[in-house]
Protein backbone atom coordinates (compact mmCIF):
# COMPACT_ATOMS: atom_id res chain seq x y z
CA UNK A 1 -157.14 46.28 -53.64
CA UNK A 2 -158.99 48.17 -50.97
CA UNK A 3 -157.16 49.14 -47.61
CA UNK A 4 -160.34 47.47 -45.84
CA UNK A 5 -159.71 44.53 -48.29
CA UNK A 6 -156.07 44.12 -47.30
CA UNK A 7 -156.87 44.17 -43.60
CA UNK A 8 -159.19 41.71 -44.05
CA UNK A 9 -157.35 39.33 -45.79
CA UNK A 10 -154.00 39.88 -43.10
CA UNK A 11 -156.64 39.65 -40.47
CA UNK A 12 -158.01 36.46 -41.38
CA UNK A 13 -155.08 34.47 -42.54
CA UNK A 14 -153.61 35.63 -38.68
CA UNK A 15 -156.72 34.33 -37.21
CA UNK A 16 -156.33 31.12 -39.00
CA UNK A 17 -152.43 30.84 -38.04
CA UNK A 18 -153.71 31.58 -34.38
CA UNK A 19 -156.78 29.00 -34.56
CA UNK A 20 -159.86 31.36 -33.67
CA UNK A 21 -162.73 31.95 -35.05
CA UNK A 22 -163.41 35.76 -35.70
CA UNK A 23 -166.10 35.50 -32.52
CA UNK A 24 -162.73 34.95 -30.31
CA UNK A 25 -161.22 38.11 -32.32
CA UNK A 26 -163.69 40.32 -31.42
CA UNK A 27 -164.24 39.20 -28.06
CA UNK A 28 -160.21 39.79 -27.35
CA UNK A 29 -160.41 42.91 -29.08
CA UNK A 30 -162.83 43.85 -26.77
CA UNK A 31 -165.06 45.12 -29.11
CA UNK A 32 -168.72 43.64 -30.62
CA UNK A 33 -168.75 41.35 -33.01
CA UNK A 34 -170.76 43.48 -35.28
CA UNK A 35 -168.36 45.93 -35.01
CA UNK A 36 -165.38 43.98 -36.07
CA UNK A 37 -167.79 42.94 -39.18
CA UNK A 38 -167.99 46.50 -40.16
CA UNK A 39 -164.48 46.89 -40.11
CA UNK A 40 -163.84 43.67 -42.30
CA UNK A 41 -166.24 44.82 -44.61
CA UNK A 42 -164.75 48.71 -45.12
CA UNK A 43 -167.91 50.15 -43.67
CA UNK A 44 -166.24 51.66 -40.50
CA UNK A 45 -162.62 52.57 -40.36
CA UNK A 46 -160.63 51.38 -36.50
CA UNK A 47 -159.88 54.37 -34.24
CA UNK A 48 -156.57 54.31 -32.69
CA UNK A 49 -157.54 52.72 -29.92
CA UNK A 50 -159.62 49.94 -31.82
CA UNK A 51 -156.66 49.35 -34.10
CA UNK A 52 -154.25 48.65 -31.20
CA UNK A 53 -156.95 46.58 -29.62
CA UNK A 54 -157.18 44.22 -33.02
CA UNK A 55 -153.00 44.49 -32.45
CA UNK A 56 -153.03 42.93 -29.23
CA UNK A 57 -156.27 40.16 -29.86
CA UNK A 58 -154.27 39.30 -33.11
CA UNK A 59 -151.10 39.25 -31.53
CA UNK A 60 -149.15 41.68 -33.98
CA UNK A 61 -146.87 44.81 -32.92
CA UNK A 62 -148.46 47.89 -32.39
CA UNK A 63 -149.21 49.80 -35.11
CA UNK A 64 -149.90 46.99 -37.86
CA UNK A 65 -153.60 47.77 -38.09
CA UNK A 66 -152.73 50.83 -39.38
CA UNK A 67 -149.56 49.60 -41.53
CA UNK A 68 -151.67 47.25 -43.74
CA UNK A 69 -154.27 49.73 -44.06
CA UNK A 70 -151.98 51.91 -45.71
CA UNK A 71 -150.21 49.15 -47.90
CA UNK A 72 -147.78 47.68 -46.08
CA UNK A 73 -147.25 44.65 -43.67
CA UNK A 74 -148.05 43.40 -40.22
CA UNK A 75 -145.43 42.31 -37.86
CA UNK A 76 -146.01 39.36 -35.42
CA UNK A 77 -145.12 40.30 -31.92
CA UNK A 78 -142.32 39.75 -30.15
CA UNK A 79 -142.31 36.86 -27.55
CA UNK A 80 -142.11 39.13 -25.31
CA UNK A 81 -144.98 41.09 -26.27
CA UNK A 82 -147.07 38.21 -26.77
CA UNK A 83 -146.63 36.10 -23.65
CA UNK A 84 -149.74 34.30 -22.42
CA UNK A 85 -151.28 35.20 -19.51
CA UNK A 86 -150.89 31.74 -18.30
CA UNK A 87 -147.02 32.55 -17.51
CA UNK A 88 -147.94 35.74 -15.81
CA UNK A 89 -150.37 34.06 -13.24
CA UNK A 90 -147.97 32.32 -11.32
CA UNK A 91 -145.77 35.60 -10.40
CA UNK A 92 -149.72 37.20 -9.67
CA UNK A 93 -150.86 34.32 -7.11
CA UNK A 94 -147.64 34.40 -5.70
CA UNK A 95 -147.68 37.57 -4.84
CA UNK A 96 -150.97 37.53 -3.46
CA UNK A 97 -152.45 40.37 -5.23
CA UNK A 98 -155.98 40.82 -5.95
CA UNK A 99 -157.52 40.60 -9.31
CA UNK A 100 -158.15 44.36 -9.87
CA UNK A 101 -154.35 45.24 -8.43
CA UNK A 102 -153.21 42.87 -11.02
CA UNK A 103 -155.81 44.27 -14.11
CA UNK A 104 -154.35 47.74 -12.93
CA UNK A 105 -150.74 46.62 -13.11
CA UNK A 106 -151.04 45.19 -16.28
CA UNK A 107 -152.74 48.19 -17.73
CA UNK A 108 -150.29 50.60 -16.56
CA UNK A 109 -147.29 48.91 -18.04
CA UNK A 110 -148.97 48.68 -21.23
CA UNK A 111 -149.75 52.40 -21.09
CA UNK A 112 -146.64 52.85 -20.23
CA UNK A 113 -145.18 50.85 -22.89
CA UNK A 114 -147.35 52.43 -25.66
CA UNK A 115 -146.78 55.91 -24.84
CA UNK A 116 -150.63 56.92 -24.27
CA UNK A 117 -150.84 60.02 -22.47
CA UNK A 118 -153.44 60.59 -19.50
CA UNK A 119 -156.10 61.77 -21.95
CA UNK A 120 -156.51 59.48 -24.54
CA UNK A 121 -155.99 56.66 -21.47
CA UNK A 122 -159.22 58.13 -19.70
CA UNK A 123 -160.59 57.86 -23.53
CA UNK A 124 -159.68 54.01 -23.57
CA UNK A 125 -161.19 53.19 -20.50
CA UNK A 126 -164.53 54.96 -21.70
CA UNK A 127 -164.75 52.76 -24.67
CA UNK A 128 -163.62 49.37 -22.98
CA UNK A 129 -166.63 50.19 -20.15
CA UNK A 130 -168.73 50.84 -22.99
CA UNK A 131 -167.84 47.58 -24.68
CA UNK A 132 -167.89 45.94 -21.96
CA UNK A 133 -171.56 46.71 -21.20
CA UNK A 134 -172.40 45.90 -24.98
CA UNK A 135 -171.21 42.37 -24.65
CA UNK A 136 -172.91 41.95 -21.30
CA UNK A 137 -176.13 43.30 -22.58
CA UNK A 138 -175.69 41.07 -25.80
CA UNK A 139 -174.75 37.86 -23.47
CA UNK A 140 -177.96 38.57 -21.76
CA UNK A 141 -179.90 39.02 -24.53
CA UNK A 142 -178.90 35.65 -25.81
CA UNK A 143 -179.43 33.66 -22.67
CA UNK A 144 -183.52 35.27 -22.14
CA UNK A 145 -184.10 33.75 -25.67
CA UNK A 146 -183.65 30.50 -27.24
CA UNK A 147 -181.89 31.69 -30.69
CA UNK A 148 -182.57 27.77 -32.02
CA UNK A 149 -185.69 28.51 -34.09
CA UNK A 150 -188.83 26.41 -34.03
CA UNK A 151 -188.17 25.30 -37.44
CA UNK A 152 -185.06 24.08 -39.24
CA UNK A 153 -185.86 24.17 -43.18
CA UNK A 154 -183.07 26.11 -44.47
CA UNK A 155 -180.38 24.62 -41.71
CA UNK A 156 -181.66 21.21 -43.28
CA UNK A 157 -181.82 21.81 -47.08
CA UNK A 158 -178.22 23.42 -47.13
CA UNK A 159 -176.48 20.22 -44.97
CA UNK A 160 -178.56 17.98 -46.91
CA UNK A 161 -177.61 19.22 -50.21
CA UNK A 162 -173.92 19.69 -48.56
CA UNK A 163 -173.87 15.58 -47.69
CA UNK A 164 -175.10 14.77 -50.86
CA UNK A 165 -172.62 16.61 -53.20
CA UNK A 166 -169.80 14.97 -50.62
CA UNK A 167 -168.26 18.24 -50.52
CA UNK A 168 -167.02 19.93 -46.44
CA UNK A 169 -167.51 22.84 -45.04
CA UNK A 170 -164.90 24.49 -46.23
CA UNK A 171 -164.91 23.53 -49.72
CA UNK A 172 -168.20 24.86 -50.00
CA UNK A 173 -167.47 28.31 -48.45
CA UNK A 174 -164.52 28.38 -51.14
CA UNK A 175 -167.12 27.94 -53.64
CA UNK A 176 -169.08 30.63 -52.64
CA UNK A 177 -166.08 33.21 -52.95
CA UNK A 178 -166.56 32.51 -56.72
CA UNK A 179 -170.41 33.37 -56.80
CA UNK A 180 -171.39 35.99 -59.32
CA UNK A 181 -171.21 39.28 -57.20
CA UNK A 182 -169.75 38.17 -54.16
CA UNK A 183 -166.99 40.11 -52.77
CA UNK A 184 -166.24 37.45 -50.44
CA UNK A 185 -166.97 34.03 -49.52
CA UNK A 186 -169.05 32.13 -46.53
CA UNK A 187 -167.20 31.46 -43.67
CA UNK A 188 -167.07 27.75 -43.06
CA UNK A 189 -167.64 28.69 -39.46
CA UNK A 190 -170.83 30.32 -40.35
CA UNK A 191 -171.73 27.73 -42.43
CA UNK A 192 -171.71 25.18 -39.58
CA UNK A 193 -173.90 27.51 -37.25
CA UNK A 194 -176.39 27.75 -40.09
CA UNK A 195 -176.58 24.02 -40.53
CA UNK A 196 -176.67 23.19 -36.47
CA UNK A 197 -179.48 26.29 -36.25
CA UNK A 198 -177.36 28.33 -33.92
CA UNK A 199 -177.26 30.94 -35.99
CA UNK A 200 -177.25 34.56 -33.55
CA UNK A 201 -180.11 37.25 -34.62
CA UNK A 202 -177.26 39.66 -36.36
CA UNK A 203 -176.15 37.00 -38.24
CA UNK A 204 -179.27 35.35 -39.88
CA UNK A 205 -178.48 35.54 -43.54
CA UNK A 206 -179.40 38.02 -46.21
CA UNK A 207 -179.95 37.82 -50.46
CA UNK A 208 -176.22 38.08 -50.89
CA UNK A 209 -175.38 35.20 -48.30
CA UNK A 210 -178.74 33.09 -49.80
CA UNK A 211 -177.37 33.60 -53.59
CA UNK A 212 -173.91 32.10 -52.54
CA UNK A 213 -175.67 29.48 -51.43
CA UNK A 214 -177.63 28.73 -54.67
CA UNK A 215 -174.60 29.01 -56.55
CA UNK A 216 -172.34 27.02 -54.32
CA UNK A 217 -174.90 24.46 -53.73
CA UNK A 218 -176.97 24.29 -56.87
CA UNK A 219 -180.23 24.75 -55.23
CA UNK A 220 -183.29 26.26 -56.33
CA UNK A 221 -183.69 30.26 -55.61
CA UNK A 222 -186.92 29.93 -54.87
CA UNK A 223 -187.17 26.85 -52.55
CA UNK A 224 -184.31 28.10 -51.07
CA UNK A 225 -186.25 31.55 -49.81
CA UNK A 226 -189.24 29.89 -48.70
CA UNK A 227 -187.00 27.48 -46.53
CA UNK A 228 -185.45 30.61 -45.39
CA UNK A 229 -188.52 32.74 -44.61
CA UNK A 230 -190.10 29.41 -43.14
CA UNK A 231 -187.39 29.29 -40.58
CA UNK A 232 -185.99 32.95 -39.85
CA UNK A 233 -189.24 35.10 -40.25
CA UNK A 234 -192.19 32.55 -39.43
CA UNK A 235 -193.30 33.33 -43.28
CA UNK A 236 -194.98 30.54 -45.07
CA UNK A 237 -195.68 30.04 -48.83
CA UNK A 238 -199.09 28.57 -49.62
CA UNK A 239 -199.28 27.64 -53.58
CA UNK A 240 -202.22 26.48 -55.27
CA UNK A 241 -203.79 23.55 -56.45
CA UNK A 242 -202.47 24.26 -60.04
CA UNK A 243 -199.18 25.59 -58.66
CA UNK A 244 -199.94 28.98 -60.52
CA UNK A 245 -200.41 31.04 -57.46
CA UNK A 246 -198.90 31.80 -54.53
CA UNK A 247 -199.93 33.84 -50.85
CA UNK A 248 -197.94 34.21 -47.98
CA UNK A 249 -199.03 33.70 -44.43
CA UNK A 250 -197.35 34.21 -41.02
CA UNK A 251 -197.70 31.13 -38.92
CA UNK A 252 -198.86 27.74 -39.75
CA UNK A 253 -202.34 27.74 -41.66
CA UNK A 254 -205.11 25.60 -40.81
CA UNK A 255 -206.63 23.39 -43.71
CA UNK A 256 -210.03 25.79 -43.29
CA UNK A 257 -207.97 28.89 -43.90
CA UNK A 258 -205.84 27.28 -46.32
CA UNK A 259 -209.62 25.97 -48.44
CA UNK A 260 -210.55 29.74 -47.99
CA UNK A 261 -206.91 31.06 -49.34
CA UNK A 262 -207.37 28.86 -52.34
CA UNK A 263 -210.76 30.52 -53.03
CA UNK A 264 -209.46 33.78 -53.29
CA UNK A 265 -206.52 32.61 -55.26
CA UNK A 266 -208.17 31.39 -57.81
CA UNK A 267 -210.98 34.51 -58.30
CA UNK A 268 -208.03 37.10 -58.15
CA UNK A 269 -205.29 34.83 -59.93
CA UNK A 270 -204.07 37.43 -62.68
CA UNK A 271 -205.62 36.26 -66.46
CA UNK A 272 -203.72 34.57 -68.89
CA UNK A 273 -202.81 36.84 -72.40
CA UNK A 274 -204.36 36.24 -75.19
């Protein structure tokens, strides 16, 4: 197995014992969401200071990024180590600090604690400000558009077919880890944003993600990527009359311009052999 694979699979079954979705992983991390895909996938391999980051969002001791990705195990924290922040607050408020006296308390006990010297801390706080600004640039980039398309044909074929084969969410991203090629299933989570239409823009689905979903599903490849391209790219599939031609068109077509599209269909259809 691939060290990318093993982290993977410790990440997730953590994230599962924990109860968050891998959304909530990235965003304690402190890193993008995209990012933490890229890890999961093998495609980028954590700094130091990203791997200690996915220590402290996942709640394991430091060092167990690296530890799995080298073959061995990661370690829960202690409770110690792991306290919530709600049973820090009290001593905070009573105390009357400030929120950025308390942010720079914390941070220099955990410095502190972790042995990172005055360089690589001035490092950290580059990337976090740098994060930081990514997710505030991505949170606004959500809220000035509405990332619920126009159309819903895909979202509605998949929880259609879903309802009718009685099967959950889950069960049918456990199906899809079986699909011929797949190196890993759907996420259920995933799943149910596709279905509602609240799908984000880096996470619209791809061939790989649209063949799980044939084979999980039993639904027609090619009805399945016209639903797709109906709802994601604003790409419609015109056939004609004799269903032996197709064109595509962006945008909804008029009955004139469909009449005309028919036309040239049929004069440049290709010849049947003889």
């Amino acid at each position: 197995m691939e060290p990318s694979e093993r982290l993977d699979q410790a990440m997730n079954a953590r994230r599962l014992e924990l109860r968050m979705n891998w959304r909530q992983v990235a965003e304690a991390a402190g890193i993008s969401y995209t990012a933490l895909r890229a890890i999961r996938r093998g495609d980028y391999r954590p700094t130091e200071l990203t791997a200690q980051a996915l220590d402290m969002a996942l709640q394991w001791r430091p060092g167990s990024v690296h530890a799995v990705l080298a073959g061995g195990d990661a370690a829960p924290a202690s409770d110690r180590g792991a306290a919530p922040v709600s049973e820090i607050s009290p001593s905070v408020e009573e105390q009357g600090l400030s929120a950025s006296e308390a942010l720079r308390r914390v941070i220099r006990a955990s410095a502190l604690e972790l042995g990172v010297t005055v360089e690589a801390f001035a490092q950290a706080v580059e990337l976090a400000l740098r994060d930081l600004q990514e997710v505030k640039s991505s949170k606004m980039a959500r809220v000035s558009q509405d990332v619920t398309p126009a159309r819903t044909d895909l979202s509605d074929m998949v929880r259609e077919a879903r309802l009718a084969a009685g099967l959950s969410l889950q069960e049918i991203a456990s199906r899809t880890a079986s699909a011929p090629g797949a190196v890993a299933g759907l996420e259920a989570d995933w799943l149910d944003r596709l279905e509602r239409a609240t799908l984000a823009p880096d996470e619209l689905p791809e061939y790989p993600q649209l063949d799980a979903l044939v084979y999980a599903l039993h639904l027609d490849p090619a009805r399945l990527q016209e639903a797709a391209g109906v709802q994601f790219m604003n790409v419609y599939s015109l056939w004609s009359r004799d269903g032996q031609s197709r064109a595509l068109g962006v945008g909804p077509v008029s009955a004139e311009d469909r009449e005309k599209l028919e036309v040239l269909m049929q004069k440049y259809r290709r010849a049947p052999r003889q």
